[in-house]
C-alpha atoms as a PDB file:
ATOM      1  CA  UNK A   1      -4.203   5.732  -4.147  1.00  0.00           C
ATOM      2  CA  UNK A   2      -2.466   4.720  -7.383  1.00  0.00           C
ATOM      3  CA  UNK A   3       0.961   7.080  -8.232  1.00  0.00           C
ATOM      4  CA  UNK A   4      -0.053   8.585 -11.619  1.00  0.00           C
ATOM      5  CA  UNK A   5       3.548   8.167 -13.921  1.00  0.00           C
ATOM      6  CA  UNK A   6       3.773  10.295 -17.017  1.00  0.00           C
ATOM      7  CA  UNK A   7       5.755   8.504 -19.780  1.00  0.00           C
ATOM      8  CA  UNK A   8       8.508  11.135 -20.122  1.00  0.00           C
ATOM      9  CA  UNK A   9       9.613   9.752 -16.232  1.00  0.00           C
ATOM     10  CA  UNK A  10       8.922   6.019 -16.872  1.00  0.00           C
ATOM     11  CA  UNK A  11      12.331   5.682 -17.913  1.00  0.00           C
ATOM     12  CA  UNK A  12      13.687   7.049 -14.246  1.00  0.00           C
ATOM     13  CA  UNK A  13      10.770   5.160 -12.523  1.00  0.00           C
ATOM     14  CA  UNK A  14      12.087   1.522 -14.546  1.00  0.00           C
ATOM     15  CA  UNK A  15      15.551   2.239 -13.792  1.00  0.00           C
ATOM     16  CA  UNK A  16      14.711   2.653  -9.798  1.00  0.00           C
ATOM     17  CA  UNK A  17      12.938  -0.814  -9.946  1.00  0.00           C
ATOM     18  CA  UNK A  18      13.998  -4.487 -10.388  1.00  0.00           C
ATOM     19  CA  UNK A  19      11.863  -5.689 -13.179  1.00  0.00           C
ATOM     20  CA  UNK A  20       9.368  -3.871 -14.374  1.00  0.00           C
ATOM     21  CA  UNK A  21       6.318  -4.860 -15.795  1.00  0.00           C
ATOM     22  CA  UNK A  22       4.581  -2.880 -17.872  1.00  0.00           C
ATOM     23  CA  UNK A  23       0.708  -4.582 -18.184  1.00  0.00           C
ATOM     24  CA  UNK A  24      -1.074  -3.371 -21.553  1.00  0.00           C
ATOM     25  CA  UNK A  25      -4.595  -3.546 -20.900  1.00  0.00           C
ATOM     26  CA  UNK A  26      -5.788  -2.556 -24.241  1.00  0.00           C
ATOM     27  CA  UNK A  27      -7.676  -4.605 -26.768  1.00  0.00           C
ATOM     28  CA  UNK A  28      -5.675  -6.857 -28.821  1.00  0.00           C
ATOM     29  CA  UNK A  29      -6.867  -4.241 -32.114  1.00  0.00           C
ATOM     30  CA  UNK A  30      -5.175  -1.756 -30.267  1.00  0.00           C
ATOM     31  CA  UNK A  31      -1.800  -3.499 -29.168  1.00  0.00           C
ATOM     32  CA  UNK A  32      -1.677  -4.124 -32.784  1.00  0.00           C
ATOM     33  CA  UNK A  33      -2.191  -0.358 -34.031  1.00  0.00           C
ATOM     34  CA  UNK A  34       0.528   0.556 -31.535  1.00  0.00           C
ATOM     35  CA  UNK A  35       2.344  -0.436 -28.902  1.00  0.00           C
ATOM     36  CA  UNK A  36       5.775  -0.009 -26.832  1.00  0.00           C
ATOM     37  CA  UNK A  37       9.170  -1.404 -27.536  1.00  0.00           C
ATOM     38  CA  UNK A  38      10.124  -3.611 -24.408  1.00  0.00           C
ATOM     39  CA  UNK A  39      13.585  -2.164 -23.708  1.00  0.00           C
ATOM     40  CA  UNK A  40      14.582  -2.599 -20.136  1.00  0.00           C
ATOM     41  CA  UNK A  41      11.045  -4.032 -18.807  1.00  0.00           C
ATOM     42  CA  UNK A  42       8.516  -7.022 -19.844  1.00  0.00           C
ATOM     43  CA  UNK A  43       5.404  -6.007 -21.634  1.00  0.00           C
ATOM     44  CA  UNK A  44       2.378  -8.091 -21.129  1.00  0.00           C
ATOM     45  CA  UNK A  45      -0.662  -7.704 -22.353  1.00  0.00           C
ATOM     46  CA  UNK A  46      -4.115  -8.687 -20.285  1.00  0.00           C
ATOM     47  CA  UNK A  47      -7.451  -6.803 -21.980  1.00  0.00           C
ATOM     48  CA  UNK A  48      -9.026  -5.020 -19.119  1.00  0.00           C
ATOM     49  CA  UNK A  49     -11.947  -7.197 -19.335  1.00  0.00           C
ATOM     50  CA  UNK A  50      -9.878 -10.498 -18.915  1.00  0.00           C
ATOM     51  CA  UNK A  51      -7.843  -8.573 -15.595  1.00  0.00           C
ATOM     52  CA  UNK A  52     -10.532 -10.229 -12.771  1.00  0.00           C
ATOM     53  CA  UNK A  53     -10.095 -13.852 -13.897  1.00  0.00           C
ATOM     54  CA  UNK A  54      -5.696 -13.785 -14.992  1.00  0.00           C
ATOM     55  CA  UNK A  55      -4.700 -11.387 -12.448  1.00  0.00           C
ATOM     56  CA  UNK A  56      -2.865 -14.564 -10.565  1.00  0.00           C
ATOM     57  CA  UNK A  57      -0.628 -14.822 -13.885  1.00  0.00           C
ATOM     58  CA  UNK A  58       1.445 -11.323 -12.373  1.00  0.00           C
ATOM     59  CA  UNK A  59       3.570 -11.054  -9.658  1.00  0.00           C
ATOM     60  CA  UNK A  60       2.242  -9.102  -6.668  1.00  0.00           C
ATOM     61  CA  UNK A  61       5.798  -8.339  -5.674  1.00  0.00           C
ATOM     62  CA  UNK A  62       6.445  -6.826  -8.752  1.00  0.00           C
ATOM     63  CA  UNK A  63       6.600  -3.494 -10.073  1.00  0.00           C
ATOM     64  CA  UNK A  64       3.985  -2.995 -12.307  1.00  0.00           C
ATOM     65  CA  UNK A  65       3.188  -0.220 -14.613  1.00  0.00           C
ATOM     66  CA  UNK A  66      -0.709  -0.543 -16.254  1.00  0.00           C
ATOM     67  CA  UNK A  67      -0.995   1.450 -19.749  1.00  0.00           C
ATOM     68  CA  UNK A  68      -4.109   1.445 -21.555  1.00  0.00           C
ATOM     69  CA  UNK A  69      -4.960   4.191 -25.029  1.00  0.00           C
ATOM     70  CA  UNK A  70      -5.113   7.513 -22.576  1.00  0.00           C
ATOM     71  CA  UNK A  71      -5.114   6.303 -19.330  1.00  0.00           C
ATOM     72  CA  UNK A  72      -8.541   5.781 -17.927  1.00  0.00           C
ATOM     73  CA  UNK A  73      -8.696   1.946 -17.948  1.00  0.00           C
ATOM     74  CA  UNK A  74      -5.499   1.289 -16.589  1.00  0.00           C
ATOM     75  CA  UNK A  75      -6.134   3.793 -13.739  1.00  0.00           C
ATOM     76  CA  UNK A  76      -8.608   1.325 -12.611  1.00  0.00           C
ATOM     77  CA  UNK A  77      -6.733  -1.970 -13.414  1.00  0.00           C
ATOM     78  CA  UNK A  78      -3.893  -0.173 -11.266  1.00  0.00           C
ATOM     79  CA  UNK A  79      -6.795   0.115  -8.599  1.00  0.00           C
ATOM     80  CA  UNK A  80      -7.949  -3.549  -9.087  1.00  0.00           C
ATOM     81  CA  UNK A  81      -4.565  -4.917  -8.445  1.00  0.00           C
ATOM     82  CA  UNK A  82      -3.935  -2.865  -5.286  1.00  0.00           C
ATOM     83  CA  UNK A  83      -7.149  -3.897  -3.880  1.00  0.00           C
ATOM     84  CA  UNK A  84      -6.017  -7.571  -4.840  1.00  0.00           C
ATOM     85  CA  UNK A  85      -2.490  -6.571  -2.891  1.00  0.00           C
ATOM     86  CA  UNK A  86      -0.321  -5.635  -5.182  1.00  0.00           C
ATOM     87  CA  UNK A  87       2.252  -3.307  -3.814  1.00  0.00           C
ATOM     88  CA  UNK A  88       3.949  -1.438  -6.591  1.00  0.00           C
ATOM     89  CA  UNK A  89       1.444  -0.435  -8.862  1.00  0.00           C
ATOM     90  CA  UNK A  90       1.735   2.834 -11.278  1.00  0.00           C
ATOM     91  CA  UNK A  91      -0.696   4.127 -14.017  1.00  0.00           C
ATOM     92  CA  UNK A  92       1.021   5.417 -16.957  1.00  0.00           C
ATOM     93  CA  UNK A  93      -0.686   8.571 -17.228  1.00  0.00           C
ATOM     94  CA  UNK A  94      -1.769   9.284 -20.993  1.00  0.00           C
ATOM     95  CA  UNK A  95      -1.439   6.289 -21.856  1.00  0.00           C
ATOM     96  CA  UNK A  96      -0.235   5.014 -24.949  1.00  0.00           C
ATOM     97  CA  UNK A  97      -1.154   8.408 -26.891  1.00  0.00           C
ATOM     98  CA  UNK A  98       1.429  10.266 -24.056  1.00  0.00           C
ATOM     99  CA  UNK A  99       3.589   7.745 -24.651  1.00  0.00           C
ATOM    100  CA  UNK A 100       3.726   8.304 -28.503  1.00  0.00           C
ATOM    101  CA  UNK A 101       4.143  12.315 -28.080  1.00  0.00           C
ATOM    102  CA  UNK A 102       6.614  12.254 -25.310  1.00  0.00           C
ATOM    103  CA  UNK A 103       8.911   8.731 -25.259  1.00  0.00           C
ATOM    104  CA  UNK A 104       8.714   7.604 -28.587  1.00  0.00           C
ATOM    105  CA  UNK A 105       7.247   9.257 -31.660  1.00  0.00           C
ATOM    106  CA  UNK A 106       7.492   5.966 -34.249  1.00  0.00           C
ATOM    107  CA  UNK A 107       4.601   4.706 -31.990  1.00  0.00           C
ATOM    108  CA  UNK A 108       1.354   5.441 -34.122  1.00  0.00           C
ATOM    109  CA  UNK A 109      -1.219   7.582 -31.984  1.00  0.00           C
ATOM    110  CA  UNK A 110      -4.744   6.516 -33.243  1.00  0.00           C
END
């Protein structure tokens, strides 16, 4: 089961883990309209639809955090990479909308 994270506690979660990775599995049209400030983590982006062939590019010891517009396709990227082993896998619940209303409002909701 993957541990839904709501933005307002990502900051808690990232400061509990050693690198975090926060994997932005949006379409590149949408990292462009809006997307998170890397402060304190790596941000990588990997469209959903590219995840089954550049999965080996992350870390499976890693702690990952999968974000996607409101948080449907990167609950099941977050289920993808546990099923490929990944331990520490967390879906930011909301997604990048949440993220806009409850971390950081200069982040355009579309």
């Amino acid at each position: 089961m993957v541990m839904q994270l709501h933005p307002s506690d990502f900051a808690q979660w990232r400061q509990t883990h050693a690198q975090p990775l926060v994997l932005d599995v949006r379409e590149p049209w949408e990292v462009q309209t809006a997307s998170v400030k890397p402060e304190g983590f790596e941000l990588k982006v990997i469209a959903m639809g590219e995840v089954p062939t550049r999965w080996q590019e992350l870390d499976p010891s890693r702690p990952i955090a999968c974000l996607c517009h409101h948080g449907m396709r990167s609950l099941q990227v977050a289920r993808y990479l546990q099923q490929q082993g990944f331990a520490e896998v967390v879906n930011l619940q909301g997604g990048i909308d949440a993220w806009s209303s409850a971390v950081d409002a200069t982040v355009p909701r579309y």
